[in-house]
PDB file of N, CA and C in Angstrom:
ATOM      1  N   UNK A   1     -20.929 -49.947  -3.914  1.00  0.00           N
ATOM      2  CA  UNK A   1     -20.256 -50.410  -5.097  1.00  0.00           C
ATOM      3  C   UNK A   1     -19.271 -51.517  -4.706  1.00  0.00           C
ATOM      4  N   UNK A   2     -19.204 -52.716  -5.359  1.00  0.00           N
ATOM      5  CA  UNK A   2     -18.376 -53.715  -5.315  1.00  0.00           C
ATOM      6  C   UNK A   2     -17.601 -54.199  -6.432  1.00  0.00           C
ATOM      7  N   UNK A   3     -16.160 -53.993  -6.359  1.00  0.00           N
ATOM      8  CA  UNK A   3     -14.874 -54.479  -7.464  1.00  0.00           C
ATOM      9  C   UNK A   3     -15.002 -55.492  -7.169  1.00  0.00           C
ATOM     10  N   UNK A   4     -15.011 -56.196  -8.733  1.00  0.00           N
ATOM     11  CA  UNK A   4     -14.797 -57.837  -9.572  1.00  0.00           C
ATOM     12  C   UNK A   4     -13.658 -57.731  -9.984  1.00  0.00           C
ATOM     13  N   UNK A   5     -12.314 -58.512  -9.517  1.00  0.00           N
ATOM     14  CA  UNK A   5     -11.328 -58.427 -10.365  1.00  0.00           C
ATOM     15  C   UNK A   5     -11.422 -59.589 -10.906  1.00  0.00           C
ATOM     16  N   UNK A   6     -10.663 -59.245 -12.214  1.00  0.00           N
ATOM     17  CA  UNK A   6     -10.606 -60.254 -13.282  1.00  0.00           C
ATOM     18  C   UNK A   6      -9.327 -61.522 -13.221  1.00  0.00           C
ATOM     19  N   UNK A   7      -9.815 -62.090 -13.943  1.00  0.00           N
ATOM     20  CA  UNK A   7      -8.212 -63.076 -14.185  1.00  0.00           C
ATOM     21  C   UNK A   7      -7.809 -63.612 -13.138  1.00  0.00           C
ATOM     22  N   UNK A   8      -6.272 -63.531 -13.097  1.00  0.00           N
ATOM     23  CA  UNK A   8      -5.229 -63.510 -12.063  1.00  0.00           C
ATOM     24  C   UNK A   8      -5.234 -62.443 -11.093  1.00  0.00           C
ATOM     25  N   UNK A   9      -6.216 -61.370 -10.628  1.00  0.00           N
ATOM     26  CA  UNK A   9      -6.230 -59.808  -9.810  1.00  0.00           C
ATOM     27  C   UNK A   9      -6.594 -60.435  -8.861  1.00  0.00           C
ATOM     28  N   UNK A  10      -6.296 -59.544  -8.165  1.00  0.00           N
ATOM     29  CA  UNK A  10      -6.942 -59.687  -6.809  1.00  0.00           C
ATOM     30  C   UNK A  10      -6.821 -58.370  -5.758  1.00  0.00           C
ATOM     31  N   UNK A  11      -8.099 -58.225  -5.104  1.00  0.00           N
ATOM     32  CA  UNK A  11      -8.289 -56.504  -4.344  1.00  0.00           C
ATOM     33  C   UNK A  11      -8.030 -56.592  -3.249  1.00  0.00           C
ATOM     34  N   UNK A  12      -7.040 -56.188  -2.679  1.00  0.00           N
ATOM     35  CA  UNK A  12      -6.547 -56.195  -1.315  1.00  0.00           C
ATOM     36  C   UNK A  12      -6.537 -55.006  -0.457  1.00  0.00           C
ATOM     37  N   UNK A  13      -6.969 -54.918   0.794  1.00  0.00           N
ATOM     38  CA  UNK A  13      -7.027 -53.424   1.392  1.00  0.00           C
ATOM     39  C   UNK A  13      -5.795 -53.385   2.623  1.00  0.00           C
ATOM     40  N   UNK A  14      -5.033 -52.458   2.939  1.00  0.00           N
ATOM     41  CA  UNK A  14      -3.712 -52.628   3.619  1.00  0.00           C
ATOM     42  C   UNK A  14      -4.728 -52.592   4.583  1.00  0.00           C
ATOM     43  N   UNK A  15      -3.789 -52.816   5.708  1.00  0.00           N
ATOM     44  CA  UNK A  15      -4.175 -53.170   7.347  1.00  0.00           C
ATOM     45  C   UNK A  15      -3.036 -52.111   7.642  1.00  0.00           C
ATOM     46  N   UNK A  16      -3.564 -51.319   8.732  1.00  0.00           N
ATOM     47  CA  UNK A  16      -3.580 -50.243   9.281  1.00  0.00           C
ATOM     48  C   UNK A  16      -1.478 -50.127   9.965  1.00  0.00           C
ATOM     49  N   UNK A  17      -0.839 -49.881   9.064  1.00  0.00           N
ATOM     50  CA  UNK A  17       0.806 -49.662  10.150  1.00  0.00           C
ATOM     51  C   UNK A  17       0.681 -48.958  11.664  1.00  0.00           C
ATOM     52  N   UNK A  18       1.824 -49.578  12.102  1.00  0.00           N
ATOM     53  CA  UNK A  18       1.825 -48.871  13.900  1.00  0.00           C
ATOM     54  C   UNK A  18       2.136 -47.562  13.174  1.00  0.00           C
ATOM     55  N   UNK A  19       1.868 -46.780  14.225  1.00  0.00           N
ATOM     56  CA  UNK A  19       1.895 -45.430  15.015  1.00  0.00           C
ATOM     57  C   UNK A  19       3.243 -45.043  15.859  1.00  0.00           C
ATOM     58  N   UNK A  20       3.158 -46.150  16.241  1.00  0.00           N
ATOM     59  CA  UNK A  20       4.493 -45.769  16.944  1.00  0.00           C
ATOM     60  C   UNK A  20       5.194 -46.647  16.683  1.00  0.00           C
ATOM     61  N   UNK A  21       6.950 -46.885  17.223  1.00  0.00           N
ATOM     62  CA  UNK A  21       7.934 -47.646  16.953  1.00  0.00           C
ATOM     63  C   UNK A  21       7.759 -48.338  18.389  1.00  0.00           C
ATOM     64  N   UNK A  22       8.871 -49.551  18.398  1.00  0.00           N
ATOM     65  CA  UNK A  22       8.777 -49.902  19.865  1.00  0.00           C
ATOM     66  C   UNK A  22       8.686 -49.328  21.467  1.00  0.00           C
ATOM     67  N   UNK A  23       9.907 -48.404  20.723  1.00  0.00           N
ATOM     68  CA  UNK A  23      10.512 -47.925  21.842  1.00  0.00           C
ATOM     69  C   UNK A  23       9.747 -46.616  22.161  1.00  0.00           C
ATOM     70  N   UNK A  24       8.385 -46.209  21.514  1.00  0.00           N
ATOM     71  CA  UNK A  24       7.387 -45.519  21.941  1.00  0.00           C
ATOM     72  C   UNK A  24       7.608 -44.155  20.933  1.00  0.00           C
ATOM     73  N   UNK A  25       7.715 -44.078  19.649  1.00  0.00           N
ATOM     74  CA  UNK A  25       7.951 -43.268  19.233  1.00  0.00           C
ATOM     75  C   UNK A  25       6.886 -42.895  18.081  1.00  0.00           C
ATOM     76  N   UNK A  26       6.135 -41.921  18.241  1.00  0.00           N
ATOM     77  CA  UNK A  26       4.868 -41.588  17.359  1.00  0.00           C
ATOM     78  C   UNK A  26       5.424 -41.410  16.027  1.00  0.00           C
ATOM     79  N   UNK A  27       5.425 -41.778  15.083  1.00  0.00           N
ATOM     80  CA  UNK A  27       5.431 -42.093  13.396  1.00  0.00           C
ATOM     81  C   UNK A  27       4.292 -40.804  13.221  1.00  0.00           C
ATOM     82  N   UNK A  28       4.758 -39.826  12.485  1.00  0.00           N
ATOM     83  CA  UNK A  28       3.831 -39.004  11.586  1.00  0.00           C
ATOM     84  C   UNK A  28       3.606 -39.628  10.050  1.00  0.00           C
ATOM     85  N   UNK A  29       2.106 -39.328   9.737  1.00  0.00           N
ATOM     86  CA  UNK A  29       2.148 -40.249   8.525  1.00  0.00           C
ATOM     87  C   UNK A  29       2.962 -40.099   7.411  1.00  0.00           C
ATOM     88  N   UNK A  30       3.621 -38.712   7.105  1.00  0.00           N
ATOM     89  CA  UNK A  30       4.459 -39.283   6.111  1.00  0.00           C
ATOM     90  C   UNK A  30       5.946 -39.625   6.206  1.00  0.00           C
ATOM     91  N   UNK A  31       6.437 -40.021   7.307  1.00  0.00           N
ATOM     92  CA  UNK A  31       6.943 -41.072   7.647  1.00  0.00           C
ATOM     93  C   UNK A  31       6.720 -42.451   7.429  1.00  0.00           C
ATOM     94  N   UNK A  32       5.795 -43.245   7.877  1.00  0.00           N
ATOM     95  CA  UNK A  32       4.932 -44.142   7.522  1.00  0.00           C
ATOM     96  C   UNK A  32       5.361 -44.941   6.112  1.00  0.00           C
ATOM     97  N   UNK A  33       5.955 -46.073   6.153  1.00  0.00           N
ATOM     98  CA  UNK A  33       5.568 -46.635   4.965  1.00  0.00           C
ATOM     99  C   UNK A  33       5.108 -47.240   4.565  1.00  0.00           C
ATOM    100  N   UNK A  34       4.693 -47.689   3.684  1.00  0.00           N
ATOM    101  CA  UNK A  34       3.164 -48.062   2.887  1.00  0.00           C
ATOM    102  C   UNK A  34       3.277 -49.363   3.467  1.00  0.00           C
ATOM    103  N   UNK A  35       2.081 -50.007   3.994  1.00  0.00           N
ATOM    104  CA  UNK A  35       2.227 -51.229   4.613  1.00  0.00           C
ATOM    105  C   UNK A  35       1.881 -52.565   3.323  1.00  0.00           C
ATOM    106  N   UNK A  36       2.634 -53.628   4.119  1.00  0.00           N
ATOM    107  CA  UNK A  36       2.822 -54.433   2.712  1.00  0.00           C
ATOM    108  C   UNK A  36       2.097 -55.776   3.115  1.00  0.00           C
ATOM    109  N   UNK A  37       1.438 -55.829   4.541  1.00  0.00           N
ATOM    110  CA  UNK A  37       0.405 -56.871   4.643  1.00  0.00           C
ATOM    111  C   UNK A  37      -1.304 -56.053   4.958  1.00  0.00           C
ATOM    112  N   UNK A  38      -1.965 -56.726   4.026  1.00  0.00           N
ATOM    113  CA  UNK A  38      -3.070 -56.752   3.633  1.00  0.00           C
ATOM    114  C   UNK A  38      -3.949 -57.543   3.972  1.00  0.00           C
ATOM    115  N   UNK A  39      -5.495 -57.264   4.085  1.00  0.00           N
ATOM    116  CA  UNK A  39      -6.490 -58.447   4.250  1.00  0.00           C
ATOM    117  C   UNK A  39      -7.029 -58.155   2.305  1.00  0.00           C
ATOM    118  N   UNK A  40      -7.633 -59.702   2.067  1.00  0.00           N
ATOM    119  CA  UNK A  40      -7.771 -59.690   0.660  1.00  0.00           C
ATOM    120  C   UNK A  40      -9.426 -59.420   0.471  1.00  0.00           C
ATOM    121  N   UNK A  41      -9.615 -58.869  -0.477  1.00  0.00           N
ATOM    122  CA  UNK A  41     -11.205 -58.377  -0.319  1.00  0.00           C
ATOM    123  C   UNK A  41     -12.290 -59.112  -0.895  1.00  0.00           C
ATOM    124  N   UNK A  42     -11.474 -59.378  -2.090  1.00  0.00           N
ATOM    125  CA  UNK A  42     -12.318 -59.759  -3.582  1.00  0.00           C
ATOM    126  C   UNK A  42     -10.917 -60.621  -4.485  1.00  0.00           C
ATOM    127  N   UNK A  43     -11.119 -61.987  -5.255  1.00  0.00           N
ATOM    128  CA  UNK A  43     -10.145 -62.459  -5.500  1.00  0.00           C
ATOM    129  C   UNK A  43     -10.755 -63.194  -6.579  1.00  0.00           C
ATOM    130  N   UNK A  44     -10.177 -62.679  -8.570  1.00  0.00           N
ATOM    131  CA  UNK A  44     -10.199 -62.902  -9.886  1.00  0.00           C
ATOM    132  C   UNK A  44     -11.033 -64.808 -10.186  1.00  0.00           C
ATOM    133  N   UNK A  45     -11.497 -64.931 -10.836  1.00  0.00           N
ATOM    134  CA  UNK A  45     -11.613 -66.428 -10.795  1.00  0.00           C
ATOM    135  C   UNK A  45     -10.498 -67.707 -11.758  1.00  0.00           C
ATOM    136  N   UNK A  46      -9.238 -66.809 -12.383  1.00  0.00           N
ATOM    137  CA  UNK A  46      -7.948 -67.381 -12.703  1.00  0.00           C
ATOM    138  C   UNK A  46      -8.414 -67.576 -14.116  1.00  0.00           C
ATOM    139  N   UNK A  47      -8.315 -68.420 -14.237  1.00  0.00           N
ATOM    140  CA  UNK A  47      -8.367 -69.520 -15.766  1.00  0.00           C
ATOM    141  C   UNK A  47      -7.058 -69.272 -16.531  1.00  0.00           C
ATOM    142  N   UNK A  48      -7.418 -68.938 -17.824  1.00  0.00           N
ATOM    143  CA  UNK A  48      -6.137 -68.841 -19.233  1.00  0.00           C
ATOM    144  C   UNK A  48      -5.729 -67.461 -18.848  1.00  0.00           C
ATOM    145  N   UNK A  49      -4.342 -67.014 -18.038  1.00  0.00           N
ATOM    146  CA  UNK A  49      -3.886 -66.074 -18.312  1.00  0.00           C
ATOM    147  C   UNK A  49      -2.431 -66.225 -19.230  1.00  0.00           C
ATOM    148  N   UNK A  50      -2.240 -65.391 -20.252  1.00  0.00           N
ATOM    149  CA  UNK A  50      -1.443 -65.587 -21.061  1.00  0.00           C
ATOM    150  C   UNK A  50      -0.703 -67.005 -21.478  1.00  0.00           C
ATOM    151  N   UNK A  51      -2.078 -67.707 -21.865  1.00  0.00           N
ATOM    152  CA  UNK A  51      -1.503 -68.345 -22.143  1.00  0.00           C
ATOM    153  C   UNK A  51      -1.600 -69.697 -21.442  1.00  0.00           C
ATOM    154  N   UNK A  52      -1.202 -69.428 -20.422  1.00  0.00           N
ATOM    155  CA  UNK A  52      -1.254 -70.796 -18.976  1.00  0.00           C
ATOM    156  C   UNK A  52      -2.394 -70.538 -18.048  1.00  0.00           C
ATOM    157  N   UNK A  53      -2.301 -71.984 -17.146  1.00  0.00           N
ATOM    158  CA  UNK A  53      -3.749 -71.806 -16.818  1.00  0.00           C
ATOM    159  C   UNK A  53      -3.103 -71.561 -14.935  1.00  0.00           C
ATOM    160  N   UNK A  54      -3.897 -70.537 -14.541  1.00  0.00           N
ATOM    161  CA  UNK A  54      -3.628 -70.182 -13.497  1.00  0.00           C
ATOM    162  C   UNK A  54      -4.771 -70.560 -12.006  1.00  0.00           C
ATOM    163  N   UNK A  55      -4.500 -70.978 -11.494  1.00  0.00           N
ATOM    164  CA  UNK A  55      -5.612 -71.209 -10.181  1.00  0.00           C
ATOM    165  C   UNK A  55      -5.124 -70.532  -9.171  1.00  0.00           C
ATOM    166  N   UNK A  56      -6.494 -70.146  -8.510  1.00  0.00           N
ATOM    167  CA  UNK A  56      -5.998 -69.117  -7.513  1.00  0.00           C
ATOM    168  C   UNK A  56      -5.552 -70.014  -6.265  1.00  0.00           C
ATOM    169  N   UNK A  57      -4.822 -69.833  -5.750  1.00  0.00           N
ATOM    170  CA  UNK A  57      -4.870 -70.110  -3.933  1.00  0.00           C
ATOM    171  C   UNK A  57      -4.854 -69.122  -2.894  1.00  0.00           C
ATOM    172  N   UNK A  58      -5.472 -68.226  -3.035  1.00  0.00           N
ATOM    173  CA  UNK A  58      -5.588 -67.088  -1.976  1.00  0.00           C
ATOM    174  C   UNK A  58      -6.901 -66.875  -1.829  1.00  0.00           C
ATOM    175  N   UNK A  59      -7.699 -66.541  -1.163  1.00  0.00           N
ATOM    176  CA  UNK A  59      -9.076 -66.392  -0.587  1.00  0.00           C
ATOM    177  C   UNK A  59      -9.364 -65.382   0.312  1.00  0.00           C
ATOM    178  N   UNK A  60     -10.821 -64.986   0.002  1.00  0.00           N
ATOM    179  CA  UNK A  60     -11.465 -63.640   0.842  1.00  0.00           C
ATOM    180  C   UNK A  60     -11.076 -64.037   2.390  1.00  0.00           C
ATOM    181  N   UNK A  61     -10.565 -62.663   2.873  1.00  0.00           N
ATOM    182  CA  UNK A  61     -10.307 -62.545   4.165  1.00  0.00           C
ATOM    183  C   UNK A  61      -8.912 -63.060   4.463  1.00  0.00           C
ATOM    184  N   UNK A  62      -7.845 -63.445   3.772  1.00  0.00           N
ATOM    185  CA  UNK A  62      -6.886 -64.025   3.981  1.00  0.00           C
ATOM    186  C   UNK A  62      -5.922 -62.233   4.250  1.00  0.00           C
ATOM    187  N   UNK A  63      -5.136 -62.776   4.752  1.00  0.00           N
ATOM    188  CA  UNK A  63      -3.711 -61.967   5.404  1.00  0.00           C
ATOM    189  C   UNK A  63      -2.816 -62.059   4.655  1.00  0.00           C
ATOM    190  N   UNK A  64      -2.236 -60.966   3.731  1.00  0.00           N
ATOM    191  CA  UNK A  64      -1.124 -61.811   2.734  1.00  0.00           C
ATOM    192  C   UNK A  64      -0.122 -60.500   2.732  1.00  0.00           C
ATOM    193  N   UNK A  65       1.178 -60.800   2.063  1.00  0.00           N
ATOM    194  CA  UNK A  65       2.202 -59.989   2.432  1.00  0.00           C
ATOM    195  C   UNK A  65       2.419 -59.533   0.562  1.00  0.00           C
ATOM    196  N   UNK A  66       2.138 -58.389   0.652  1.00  0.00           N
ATOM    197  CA  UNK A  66       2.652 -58.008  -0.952  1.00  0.00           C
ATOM    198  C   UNK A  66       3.695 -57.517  -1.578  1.00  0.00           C
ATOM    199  N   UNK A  67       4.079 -57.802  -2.878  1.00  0.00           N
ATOM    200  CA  UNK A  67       5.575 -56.336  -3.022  1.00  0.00           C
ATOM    201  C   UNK A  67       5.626 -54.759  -2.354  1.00  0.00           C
ATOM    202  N   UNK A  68       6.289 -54.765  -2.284  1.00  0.00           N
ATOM    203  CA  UNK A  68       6.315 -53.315  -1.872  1.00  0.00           C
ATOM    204  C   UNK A  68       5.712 -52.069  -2.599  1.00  0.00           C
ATOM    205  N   UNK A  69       5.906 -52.098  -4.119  1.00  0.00           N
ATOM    206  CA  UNK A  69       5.289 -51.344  -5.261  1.00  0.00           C
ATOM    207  C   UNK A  69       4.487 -52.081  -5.751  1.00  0.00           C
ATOM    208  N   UNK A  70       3.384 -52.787  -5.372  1.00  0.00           N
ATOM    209  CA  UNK A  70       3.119 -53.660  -6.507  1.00  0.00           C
ATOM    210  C   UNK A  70       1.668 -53.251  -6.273  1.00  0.00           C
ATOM    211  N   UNK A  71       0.954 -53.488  -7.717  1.00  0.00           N
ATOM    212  CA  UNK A  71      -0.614 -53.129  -7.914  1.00  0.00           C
ATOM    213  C   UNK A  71      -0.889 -51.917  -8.683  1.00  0.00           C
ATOM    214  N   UNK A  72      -2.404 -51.586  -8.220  1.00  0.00           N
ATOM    215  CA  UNK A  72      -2.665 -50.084  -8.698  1.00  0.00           C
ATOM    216  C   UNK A  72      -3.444 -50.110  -7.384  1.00  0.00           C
ATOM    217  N   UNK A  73      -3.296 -48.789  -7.052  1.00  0.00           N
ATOM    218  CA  UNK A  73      -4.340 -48.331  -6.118  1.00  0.00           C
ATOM    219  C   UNK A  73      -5.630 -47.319  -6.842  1.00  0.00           C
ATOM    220  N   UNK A  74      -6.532 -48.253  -5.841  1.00  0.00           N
ATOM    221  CA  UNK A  74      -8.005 -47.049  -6.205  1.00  0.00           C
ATOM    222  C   UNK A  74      -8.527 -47.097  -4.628  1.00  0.00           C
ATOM    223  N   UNK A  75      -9.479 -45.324  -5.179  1.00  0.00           N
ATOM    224  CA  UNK A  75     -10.550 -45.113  -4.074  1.00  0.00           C
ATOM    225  C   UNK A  75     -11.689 -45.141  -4.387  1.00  0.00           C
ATOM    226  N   UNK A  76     -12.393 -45.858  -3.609  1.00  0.00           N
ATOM    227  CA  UNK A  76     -13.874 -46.229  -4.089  1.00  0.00           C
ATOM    228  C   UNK A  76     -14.810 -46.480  -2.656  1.00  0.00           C
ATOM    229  N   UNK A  77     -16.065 -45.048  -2.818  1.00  0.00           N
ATOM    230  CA  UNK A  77     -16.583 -44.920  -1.878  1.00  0.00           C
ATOM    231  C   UNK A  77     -15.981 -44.300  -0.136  1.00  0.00           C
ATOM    232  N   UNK A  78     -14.980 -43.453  -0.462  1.00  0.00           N
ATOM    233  CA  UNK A  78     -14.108 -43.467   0.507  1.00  0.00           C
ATOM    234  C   UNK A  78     -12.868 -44.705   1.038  1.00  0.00           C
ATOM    235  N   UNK A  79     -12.696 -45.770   0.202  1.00  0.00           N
ATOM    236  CA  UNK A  79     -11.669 -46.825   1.200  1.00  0.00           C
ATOM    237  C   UNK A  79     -11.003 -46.777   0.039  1.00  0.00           C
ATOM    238  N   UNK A  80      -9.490 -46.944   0.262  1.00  0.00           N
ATOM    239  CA  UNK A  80      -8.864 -47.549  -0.638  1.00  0.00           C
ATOM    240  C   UNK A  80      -8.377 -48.991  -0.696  1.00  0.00           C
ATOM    241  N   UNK A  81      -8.294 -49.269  -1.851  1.00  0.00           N
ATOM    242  CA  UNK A  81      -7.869 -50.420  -2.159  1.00  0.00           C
ATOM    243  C   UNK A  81      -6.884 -50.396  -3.232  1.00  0.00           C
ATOM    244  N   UNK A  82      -5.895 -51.682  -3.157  1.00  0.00           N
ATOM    245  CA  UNK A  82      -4.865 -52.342  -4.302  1.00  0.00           C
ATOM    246  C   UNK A  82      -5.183 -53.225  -4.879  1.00  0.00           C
ATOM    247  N   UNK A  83      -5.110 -53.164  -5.916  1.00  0.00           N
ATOM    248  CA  UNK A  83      -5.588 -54.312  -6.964  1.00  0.00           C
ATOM    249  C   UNK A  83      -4.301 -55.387  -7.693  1.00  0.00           C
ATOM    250  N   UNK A  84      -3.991 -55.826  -7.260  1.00  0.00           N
ATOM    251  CA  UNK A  84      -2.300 -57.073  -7.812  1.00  0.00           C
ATOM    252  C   UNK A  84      -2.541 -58.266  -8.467  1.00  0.00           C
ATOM    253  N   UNK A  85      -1.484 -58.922  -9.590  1.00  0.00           N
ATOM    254  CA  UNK A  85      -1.803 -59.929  -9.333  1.00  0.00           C
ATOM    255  C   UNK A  85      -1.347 -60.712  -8.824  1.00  0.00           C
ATOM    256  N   UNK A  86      -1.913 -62.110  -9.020  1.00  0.00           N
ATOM    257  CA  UNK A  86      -1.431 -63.032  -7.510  1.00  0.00           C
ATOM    258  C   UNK A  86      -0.027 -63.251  -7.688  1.00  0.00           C
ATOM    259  N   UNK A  87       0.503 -63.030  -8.603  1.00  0.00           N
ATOM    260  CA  UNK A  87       2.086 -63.131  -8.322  1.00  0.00           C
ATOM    261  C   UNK A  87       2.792 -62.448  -7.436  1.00  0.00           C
ATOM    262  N   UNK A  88       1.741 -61.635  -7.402  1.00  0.00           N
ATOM    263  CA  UNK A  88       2.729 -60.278  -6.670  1.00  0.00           C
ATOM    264  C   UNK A  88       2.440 -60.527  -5.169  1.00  0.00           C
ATOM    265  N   UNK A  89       1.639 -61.850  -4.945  1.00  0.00           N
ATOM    266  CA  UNK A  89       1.675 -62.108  -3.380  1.00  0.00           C
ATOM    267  C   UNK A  89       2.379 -62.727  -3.240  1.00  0.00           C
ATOM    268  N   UNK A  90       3.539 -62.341  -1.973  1.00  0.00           N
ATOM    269  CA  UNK A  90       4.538 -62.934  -1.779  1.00  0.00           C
ATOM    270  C   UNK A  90       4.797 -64.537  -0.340  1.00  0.00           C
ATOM    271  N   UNK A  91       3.088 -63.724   0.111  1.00  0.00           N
ATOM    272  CA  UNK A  91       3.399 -65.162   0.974  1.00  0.00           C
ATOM    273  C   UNK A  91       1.893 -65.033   1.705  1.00  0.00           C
ATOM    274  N   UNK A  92       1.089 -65.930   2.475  1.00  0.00           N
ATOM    275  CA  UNK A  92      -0.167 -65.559   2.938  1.00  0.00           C
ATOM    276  C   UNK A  92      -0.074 -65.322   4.242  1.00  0.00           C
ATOM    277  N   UNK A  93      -0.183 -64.773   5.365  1.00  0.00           N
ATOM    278  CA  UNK A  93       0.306 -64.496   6.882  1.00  0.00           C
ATOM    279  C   UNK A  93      -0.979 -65.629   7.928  1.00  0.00           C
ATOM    280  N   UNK A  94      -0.179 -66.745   8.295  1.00  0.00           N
ATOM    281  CA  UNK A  94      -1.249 -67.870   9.133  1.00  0.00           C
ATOM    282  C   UNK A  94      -1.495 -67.249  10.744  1.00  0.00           C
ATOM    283  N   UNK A  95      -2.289 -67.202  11.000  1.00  0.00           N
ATOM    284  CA  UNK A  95      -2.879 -67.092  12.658  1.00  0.00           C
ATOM    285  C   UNK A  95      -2.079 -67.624  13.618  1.00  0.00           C
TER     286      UNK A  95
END
């Protein structure tokens, strides 16, 4: 099964938080907080959202840093994913 987001959406899957802290310290997961950079999966094709016309600049496979609360999460097929919109990306992470 493959999510189409609409509009301005876009499906992002988190990338995996350390385990441990620097100084060698194992993180149990609910400790752990929700990680806020993502690889992007699937990304809306823009046009008229409310109103104004929106173009995307974010693209499959990109690295991007999100709000902290931001999206909806779903599970589909076992993986989860966040679904946001591009506003809610706060910056894209370069190589």
């Amino acid at each position: 099964m493959t999510i189409k987001p609409l509009a301005d959406r876009v499906v992002v899957k988190s990338v995996e938080a350390e385990e441990t802290t620097k100084s060698g310290i194992i993180l149990a997961a609910a400790a752990q907080e929700k990680p806020q950079v993502a690889e992007v999966i699937a990304v809306g094709p823009g046009g008229l959202v409310d109103g104004k016309e929106v173009s995307m600049y974010v693209k499959v496979g990109d690295k991007v840093i999100t709000s902290k609360y931001s999206g909806t999460e779903v599970k589909i097929d076992g993986e989860e994913y966040s679904i946001v919109k591009q506003s809610d990306i706060l910056a894209v992470v370069e190589q």
